[in-house]
Protein backbone atom coordinates (compact mmCIF):
# COMPACT_ATOMS: atom_id res chain seq x y z
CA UNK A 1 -19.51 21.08 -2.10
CA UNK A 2 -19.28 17.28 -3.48
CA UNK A 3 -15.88 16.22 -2.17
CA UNK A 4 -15.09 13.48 -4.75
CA UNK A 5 -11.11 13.51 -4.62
CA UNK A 6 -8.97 12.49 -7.32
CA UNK A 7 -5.71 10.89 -7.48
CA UNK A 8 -3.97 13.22 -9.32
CA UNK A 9 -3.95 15.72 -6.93
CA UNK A 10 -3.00 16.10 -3.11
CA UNK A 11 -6.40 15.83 -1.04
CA UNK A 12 -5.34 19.45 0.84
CA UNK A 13 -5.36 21.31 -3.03
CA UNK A 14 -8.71 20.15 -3.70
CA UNK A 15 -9.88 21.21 -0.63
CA UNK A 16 -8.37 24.47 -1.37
CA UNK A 17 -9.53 24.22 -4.99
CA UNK A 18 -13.42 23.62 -3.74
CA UNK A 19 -13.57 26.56 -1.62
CA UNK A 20 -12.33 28.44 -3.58
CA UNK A 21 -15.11 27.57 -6.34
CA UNK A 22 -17.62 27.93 -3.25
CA UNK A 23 -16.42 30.99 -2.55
CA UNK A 24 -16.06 32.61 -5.90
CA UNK A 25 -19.45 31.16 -7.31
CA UNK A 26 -21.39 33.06 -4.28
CA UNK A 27 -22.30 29.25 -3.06
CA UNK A 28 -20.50 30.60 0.51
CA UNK A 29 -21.87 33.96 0.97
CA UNK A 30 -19.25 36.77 2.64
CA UNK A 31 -19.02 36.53 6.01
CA UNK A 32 -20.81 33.52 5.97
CA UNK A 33 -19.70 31.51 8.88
CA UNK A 34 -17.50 28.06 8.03
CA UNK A 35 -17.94 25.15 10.04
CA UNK A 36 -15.40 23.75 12.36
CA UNK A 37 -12.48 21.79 11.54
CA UNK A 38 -13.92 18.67 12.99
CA UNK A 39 -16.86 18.85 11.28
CA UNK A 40 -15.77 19.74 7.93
CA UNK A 41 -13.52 17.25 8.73
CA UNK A 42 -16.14 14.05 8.59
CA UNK A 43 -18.18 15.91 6.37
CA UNK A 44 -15.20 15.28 3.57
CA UNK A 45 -14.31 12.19 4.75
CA UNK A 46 -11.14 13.73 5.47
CA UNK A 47 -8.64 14.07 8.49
CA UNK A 48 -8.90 17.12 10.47
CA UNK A 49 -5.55 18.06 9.71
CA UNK A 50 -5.59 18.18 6.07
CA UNK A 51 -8.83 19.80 6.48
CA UNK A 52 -6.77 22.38 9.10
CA UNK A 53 -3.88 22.93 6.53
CA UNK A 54 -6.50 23.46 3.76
CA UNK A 55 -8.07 25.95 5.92
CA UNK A 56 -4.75 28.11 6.70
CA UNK A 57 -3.72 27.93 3.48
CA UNK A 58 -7.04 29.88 2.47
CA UNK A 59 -6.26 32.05 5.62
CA UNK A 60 -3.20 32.79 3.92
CA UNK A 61 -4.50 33.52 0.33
CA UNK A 62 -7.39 36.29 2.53
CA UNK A 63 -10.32 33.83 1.34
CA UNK A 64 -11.08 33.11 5.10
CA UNK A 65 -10.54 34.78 8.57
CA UNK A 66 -10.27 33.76 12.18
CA UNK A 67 -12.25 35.06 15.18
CA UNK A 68 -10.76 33.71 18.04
CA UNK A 69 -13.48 32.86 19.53
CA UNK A 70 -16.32 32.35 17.20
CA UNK A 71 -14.46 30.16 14.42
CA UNK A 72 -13.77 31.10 10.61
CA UNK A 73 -15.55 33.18 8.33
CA UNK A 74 -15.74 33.68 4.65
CA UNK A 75 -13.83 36.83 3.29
CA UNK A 76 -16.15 39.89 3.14
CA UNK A 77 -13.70 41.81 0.94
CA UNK A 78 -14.73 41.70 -2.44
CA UNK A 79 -11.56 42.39 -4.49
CA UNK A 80 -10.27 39.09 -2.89
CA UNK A 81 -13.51 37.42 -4.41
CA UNK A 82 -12.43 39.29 -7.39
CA UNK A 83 -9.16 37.73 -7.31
CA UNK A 84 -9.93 33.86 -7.23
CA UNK A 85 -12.51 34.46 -9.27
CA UNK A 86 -10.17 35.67 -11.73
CA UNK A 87 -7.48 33.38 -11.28
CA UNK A 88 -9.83 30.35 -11.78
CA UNK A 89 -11.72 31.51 -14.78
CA UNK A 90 -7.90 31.91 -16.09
CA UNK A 91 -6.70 28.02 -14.74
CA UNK A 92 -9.50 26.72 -16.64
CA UNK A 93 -8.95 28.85 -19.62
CA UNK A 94 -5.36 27.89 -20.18
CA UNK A 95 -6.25 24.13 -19.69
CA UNK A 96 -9.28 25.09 -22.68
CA UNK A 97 -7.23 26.69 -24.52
CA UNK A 98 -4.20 23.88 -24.50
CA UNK A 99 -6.58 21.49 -25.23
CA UNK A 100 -8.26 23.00 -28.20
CA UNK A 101 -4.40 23.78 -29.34
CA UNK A 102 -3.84 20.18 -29.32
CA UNK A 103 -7.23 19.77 -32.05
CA UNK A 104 -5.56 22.06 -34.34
CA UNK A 105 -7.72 24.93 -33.24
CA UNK A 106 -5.91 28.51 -33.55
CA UNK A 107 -7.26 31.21 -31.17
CA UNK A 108 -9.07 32.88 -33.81
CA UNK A 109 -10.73 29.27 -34.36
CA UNK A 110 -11.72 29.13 -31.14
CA UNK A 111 -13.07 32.98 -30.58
CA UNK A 112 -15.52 31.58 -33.76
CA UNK A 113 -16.70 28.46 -32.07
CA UNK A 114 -17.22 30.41 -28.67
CA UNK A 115 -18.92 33.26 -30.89
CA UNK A 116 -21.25 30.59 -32.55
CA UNK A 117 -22.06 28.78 -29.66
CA UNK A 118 -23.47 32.03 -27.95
CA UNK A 119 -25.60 32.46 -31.07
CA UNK A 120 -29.32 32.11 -30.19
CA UNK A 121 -29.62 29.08 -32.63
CA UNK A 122 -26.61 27.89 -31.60
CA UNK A 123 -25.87 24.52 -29.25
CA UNK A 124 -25.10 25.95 -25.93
């Protein structure tokens, strides 16, 4: 994860917001143990207790578990995977979407550019 924070944003979203693109990208594996609050802490740049609030908060949304004893843990249950990755895809898609609305472009304008773009000649 790059932690570059912006303004716009609380710091404790984005922390939320970048695990949740680690998790749903496959960067952090299932099960994959998380390191401890401390040290993701100073590895953000961060202090531990946004990086502790970020953490329940992805508790909360099933992203992330708690072992009493041997620390946190990505989610091994796939439909929650599912789930953020879904949610995601559909943030950015909306902001997309809004954006191209704002060019002029209809959604049936858009469908064509997205169509030509996965041509094999085309510029993606």
């Amino acid at each position: 994860m790059d932690w570059k924070f912006r303004q716009d944003a609380p710091i404790y979203s984005q922390i939320i917001e970048g695990f949740k693109l680690s998790i749903a990208s496959g960067e952090l594996k299932p099960g994959e143990k998380l390191r401890s609050v401390r040290e993701l802490a100073a590895w953000a740049g961060v202090n531990p207790n946004t990086m502790q609030r970020a953490l329940s908060e992805l508790e909360r949304d099933g992203l992330v578990y708690a072992q009493r004893t041997s620390g946190r843990f990505v989610t091994e249950e796939a439909d929650a995977v599912g789930r953020v990755r879904r949610e995601l895809a559909s943030e950015r898609l909306n902001e997309f979407t809004a954006f191209m609305n704002r060019l002029g472009y209809t959604g049936e304008d858009i469908i064509e550019l997205i169509k030509e773009g996965e041509k094999p000649n085309g510029n993606s």
